[in-house]
PDB file of N, CA and C in Angstrom:
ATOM      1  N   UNK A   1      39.873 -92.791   4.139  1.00  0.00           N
ATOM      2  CA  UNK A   1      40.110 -94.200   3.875  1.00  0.00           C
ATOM      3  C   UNK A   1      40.254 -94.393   2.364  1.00  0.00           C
ATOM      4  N   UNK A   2      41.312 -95.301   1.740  1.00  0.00           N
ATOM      5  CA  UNK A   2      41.676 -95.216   0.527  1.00  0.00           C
ATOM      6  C   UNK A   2      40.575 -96.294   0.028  1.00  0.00           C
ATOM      7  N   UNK A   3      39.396 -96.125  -0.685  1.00  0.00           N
ATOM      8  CA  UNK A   3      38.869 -97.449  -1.539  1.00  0.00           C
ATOM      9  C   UNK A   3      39.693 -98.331  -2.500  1.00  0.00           C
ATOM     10  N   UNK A   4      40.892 -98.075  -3.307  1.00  0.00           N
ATOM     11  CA  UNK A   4      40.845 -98.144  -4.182  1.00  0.00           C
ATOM     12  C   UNK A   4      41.964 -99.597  -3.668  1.00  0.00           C
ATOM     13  N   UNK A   5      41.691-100.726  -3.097  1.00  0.00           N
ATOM     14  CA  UNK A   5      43.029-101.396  -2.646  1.00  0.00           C
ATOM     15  C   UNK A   5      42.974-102.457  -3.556  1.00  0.00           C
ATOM     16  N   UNK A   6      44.029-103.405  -3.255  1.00  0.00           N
ATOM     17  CA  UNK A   6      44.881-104.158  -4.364  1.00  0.00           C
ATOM     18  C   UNK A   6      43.499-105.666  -4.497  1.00  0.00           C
ATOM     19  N   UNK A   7      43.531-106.153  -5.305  1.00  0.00           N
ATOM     20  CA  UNK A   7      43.253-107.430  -5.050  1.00  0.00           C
ATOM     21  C   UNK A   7      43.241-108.509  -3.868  1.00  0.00           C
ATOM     22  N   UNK A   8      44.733-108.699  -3.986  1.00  0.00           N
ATOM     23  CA  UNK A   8      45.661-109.350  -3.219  1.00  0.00           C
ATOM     24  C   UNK A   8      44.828-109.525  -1.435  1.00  0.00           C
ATOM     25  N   UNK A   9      44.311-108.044  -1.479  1.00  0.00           N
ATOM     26  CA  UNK A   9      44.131-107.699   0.056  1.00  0.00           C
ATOM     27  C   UNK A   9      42.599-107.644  -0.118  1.00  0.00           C
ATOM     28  N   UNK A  10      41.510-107.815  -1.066  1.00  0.00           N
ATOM     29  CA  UNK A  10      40.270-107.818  -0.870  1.00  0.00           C
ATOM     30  C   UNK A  10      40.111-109.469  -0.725  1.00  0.00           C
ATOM     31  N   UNK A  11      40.972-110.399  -1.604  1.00  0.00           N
ATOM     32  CA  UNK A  11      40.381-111.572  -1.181  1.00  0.00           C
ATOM     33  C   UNK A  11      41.665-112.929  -0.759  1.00  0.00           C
ATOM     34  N   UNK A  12      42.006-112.449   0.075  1.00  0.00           N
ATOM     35  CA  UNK A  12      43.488-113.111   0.640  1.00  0.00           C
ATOM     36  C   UNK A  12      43.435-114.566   0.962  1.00  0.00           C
ATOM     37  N   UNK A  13      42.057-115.248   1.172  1.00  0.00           N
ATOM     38  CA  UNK A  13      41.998-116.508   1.019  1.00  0.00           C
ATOM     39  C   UNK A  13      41.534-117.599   0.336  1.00  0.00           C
ATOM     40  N   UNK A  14      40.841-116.902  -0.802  1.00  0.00           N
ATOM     41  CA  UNK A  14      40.229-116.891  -1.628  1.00  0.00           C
ATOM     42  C   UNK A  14      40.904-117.861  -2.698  1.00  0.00           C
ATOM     43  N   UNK A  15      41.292-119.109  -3.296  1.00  0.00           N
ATOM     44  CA  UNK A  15      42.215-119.719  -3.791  1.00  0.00           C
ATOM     45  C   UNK A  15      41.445-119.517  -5.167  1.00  0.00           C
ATOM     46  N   UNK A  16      40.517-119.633  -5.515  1.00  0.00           N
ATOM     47  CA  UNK A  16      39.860-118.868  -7.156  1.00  0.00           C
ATOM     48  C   UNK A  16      40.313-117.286  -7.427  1.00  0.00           C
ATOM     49  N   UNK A  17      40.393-116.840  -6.613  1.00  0.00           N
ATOM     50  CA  UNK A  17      40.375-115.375  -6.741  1.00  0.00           C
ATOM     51  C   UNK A  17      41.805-115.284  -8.017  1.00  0.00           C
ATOM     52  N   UNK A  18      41.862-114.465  -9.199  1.00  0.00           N
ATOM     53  CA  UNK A  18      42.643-114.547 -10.216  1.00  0.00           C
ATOM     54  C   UNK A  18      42.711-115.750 -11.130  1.00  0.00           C
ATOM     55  N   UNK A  19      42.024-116.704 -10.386  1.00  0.00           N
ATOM     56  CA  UNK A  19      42.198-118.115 -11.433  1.00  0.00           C
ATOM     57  C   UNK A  19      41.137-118.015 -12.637  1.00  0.00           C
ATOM     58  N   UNK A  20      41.550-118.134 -13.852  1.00  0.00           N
ATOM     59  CA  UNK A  20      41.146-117.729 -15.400  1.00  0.00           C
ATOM     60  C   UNK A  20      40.056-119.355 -15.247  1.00  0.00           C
ATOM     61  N   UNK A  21      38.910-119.077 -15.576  1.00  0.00           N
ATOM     62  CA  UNK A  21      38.026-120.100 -15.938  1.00  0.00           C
ATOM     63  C   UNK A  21      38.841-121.291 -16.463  1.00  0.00           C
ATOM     64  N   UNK A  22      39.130-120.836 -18.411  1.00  0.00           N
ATOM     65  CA  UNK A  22      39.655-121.697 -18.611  1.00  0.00           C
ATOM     66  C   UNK A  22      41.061-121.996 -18.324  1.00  0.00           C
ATOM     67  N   UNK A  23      41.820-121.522 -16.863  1.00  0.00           N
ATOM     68  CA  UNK A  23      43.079-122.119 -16.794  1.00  0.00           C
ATOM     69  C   UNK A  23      42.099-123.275 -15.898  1.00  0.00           C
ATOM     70  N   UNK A  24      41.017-123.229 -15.243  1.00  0.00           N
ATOM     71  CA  UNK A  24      40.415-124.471 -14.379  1.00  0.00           C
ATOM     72  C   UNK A  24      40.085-125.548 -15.547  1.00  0.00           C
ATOM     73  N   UNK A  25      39.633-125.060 -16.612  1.00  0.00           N
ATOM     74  CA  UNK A  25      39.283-126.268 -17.467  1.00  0.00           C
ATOM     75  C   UNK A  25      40.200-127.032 -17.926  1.00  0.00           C
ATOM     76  N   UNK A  26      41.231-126.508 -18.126  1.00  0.00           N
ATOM     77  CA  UNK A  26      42.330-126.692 -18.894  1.00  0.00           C
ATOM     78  C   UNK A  26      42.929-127.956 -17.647  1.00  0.00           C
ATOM     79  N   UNK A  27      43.496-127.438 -16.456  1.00  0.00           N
ATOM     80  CA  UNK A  27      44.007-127.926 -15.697  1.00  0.00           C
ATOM     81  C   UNK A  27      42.767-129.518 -15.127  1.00  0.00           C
ATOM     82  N   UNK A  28      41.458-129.142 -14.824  1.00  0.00           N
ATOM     83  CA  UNK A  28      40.939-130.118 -14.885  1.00  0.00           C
ATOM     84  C   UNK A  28      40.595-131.323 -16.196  1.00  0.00           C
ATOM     85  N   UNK A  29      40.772-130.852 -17.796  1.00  0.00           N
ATOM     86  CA  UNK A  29      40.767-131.629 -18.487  1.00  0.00           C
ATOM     87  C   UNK A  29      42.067-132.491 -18.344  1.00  0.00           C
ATOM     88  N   UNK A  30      43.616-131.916 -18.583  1.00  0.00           N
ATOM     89  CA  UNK A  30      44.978-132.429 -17.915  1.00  0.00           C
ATOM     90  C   UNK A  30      44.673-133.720 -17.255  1.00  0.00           C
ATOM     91  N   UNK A  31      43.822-133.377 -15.826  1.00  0.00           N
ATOM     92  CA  UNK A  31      43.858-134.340 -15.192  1.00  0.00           C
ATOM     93  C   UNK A  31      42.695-135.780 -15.026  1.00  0.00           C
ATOM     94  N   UNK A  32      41.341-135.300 -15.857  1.00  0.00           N
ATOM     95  CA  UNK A  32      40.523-135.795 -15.680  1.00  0.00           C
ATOM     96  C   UNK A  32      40.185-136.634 -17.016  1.00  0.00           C
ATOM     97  N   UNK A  33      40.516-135.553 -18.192  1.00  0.00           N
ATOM     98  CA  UNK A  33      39.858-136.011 -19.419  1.00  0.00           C
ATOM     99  C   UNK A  33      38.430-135.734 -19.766  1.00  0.00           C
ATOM    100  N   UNK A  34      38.400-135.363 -21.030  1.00  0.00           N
ATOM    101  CA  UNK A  34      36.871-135.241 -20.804  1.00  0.00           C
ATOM    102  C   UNK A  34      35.571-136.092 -20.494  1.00  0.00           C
ATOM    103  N   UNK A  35      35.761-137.310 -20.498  1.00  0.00           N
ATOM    104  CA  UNK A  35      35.307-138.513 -20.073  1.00  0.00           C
ATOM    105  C   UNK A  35      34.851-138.276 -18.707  1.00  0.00           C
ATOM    106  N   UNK A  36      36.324-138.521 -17.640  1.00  0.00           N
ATOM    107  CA  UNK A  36      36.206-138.168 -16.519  1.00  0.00           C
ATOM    108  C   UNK A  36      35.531-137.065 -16.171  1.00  0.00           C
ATOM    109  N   UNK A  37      35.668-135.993 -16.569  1.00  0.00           N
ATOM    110  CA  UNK A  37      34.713-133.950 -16.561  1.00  0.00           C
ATOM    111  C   UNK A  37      33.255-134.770 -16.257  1.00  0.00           C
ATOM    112  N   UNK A  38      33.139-135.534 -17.722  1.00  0.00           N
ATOM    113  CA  UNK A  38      31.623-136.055 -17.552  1.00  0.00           C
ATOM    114  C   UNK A  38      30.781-136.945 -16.348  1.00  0.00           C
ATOM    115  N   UNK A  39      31.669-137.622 -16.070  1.00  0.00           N
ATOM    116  CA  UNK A  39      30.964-138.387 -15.287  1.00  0.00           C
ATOM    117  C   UNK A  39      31.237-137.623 -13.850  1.00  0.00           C
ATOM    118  N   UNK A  40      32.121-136.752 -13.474  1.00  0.00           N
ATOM    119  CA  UNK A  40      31.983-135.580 -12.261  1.00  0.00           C
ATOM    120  C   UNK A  40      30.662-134.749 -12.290  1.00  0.00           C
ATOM    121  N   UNK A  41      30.872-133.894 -13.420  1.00  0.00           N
ATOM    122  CA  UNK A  41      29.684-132.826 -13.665  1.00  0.00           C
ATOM    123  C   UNK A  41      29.021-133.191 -14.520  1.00  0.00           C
ATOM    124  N   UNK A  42      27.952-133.775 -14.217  1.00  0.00           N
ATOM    125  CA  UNK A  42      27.025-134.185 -15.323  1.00  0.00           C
ATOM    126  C   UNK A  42      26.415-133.037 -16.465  1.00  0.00           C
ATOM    127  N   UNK A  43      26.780-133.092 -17.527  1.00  0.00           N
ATOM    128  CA  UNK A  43      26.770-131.453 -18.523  1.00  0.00           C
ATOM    129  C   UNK A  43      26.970-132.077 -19.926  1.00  0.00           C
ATOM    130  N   UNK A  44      25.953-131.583 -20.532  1.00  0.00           N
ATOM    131  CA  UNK A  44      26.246-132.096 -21.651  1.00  0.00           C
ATOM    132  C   UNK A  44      27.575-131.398 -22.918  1.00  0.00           C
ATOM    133  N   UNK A  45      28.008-130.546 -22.596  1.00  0.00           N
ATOM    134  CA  UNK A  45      29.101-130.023 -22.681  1.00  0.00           C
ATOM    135  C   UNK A  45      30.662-130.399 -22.683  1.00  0.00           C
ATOM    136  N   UNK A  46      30.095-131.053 -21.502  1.00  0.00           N
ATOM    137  CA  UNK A  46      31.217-132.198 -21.557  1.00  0.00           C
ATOM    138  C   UNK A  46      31.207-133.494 -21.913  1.00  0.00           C
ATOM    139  N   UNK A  47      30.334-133.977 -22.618  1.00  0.00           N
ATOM    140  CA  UNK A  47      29.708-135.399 -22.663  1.00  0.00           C
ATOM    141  C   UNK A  47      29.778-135.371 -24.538  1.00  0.00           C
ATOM    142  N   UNK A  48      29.042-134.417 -25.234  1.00  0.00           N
ATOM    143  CA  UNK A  48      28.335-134.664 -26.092  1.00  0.00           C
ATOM    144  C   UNK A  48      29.533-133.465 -27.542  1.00  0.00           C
ATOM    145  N   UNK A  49      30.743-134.139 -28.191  1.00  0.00           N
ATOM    146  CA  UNK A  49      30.900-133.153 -28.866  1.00  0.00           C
ATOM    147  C   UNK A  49      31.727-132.066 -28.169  1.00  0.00           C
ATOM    148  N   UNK A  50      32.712-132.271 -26.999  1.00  0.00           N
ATOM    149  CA  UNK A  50      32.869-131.613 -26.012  1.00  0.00           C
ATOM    150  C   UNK A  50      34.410-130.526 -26.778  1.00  0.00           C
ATOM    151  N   UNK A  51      34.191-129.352 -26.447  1.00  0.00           N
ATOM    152  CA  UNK A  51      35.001-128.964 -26.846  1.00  0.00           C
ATOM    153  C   UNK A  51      35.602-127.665 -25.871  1.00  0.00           C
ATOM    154  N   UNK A  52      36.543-127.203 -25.415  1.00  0.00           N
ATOM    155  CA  UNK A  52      37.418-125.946 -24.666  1.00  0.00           C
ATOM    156  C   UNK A  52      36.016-124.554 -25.101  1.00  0.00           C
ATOM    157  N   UNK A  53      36.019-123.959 -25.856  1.00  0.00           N
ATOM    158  CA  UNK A  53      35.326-123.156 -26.088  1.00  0.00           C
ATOM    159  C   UNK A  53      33.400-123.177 -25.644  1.00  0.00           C
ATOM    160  N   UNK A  54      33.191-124.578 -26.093  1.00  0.00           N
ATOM    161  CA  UNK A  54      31.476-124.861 -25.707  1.00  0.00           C
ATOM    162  C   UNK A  54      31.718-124.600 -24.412  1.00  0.00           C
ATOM    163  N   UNK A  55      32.465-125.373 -23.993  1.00  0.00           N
ATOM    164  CA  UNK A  55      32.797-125.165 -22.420  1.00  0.00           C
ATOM    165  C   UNK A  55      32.250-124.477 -21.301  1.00  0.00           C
ATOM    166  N   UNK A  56      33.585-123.237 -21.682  1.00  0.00           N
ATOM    167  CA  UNK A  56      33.362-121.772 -21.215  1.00  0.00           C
ATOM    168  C   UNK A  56      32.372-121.537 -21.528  1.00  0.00           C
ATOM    169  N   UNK A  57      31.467-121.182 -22.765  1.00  0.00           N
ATOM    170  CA  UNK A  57      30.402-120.566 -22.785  1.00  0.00           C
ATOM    171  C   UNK A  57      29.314-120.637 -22.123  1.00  0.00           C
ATOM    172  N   UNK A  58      29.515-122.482 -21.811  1.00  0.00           N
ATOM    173  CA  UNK A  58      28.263-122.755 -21.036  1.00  0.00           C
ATOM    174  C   UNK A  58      28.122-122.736 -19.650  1.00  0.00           C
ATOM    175  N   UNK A  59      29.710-123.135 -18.949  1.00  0.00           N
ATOM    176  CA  UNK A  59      30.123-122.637 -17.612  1.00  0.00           C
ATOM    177  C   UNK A  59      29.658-121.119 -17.528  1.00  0.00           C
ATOM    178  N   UNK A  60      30.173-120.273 -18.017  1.00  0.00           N
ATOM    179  CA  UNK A  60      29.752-118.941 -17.782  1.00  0.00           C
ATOM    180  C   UNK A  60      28.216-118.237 -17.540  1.00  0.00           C
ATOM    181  N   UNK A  61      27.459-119.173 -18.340  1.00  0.00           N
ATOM    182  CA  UNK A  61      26.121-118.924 -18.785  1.00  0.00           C
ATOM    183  C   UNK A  61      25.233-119.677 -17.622  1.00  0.00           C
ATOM    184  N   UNK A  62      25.716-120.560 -16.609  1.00  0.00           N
ATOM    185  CA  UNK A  62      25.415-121.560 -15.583  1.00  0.00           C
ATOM    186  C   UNK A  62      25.985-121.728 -14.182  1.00  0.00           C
ATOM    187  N   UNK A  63      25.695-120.866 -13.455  1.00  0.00           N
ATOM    188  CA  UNK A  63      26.476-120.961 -12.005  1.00  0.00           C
ATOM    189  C   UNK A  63      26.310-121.998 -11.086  1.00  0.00           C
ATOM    190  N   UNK A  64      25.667-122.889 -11.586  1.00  0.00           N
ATOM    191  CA  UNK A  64      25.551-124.327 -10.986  1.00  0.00           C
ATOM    192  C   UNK A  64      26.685-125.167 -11.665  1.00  0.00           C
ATOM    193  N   UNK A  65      26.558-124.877 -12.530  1.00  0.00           N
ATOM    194  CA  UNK A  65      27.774-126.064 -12.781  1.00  0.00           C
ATOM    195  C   UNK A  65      29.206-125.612 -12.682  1.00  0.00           C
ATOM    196  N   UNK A  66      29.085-123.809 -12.775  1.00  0.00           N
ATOM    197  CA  UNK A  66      30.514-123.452 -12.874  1.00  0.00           C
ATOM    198  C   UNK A  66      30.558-123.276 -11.396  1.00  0.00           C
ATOM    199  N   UNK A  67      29.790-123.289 -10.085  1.00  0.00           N
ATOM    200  CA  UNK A  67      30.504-123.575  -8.906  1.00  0.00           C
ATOM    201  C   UNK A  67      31.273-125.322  -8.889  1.00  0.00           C
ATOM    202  N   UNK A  68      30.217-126.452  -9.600  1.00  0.00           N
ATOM    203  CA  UNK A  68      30.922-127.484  -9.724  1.00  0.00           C
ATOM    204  C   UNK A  68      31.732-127.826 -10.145  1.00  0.00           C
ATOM    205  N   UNK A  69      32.217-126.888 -10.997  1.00  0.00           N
ATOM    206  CA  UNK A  69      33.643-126.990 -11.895  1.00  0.00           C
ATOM    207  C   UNK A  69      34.440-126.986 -10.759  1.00  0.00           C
ATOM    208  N   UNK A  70      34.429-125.794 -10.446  1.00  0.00           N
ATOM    209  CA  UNK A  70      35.477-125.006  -9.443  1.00  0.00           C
ATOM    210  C   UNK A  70      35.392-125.718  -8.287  1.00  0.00           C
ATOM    211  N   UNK A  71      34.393-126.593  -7.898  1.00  0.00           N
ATOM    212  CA  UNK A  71      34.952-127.055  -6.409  1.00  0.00           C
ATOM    213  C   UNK A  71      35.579-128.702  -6.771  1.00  0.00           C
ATOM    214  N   UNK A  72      35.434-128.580  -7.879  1.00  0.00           N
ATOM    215  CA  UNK A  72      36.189-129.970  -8.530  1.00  0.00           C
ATOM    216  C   UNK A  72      37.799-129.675  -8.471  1.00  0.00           C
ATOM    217  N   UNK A  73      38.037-128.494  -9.005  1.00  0.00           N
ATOM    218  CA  UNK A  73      39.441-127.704  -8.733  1.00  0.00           C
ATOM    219  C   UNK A  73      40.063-127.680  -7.486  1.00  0.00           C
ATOM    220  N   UNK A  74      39.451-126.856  -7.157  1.00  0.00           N
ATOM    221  CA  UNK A  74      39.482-127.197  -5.139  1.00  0.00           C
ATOM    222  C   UNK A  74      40.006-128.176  -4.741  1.00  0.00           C
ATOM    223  N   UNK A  75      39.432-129.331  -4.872  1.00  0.00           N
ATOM    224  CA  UNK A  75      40.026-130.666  -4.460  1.00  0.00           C
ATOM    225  C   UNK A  75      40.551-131.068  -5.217  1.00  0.00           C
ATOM    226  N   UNK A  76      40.892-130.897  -6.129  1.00  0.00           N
ATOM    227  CA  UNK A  76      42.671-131.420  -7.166  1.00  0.00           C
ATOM    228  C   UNK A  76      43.880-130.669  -6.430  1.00  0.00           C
ATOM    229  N   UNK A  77      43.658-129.352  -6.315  1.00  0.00           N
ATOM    230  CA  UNK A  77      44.490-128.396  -5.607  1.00  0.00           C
ATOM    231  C   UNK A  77      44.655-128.949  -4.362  1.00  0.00           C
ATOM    232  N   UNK A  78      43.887-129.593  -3.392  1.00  0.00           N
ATOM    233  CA  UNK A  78      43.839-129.563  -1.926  1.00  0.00           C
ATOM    234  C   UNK A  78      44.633-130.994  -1.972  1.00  0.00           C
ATOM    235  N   UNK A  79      44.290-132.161  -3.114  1.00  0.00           N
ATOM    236  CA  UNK A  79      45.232-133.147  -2.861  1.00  0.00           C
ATOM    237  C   UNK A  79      46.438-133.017  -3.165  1.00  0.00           C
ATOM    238  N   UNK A  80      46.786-132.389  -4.265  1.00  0.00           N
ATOM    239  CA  UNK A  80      47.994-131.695  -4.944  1.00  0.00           C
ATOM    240  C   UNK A  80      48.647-131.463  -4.105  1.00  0.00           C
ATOM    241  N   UNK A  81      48.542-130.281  -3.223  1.00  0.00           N
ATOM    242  CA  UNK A  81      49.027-129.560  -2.142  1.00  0.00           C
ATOM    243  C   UNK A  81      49.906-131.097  -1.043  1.00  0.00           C
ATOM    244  N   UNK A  82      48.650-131.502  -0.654  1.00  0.00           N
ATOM    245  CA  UNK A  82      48.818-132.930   0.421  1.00  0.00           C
ATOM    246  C   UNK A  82      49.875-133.553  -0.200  1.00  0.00           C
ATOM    247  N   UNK A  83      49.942-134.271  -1.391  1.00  0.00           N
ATOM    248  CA  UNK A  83      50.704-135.215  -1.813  1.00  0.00           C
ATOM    249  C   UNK A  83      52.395-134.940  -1.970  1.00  0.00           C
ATOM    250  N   UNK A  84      52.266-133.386  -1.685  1.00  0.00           N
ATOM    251  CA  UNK A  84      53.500-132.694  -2.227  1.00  0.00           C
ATOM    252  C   UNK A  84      54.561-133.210  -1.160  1.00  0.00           C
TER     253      UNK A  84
END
């Protein structure tokens, strides 16, 4: 049996799977603002001095909020999709 398989085929439904942190921030600031970020995910990160870089660091450093990031994504994507 070959271990060594593609991505593609370890997580095929997976709609994060390849998505770059900050292409989620990026794409959720786009749409939200950082204002809006704030009053979604309550973080002072986004509230206080908010900047692309504090960001990431602190998403990364926090798997509570960086699942909340990401399921904030989720449903931009899932209406996105709908509205199309």
């Amino acid at each position: 049996m070959d271990k060594m398989t593609s991505p593609e085929k370890e997580q095929p439904n997976n709609p994060l799977h390849g998505v770059k942190l900050s292409t989620i921030l990026d794409v959720l600031l786009e749409y939200h603002g950082w204002d809006g970020l704030a009053s979604k995910v309550n973080v002072n990160c986004f509230k206080n001095d908010p900047s692309i870089k504090s960001s990431l660091t602190f998403l990364r450093k926090t798997p509570w909020a960086r699942d909340k990031v990401e399921q904030l994504y989720l449903e931009l994507i899932k209406r996105s999709k709908h509205s199309d």
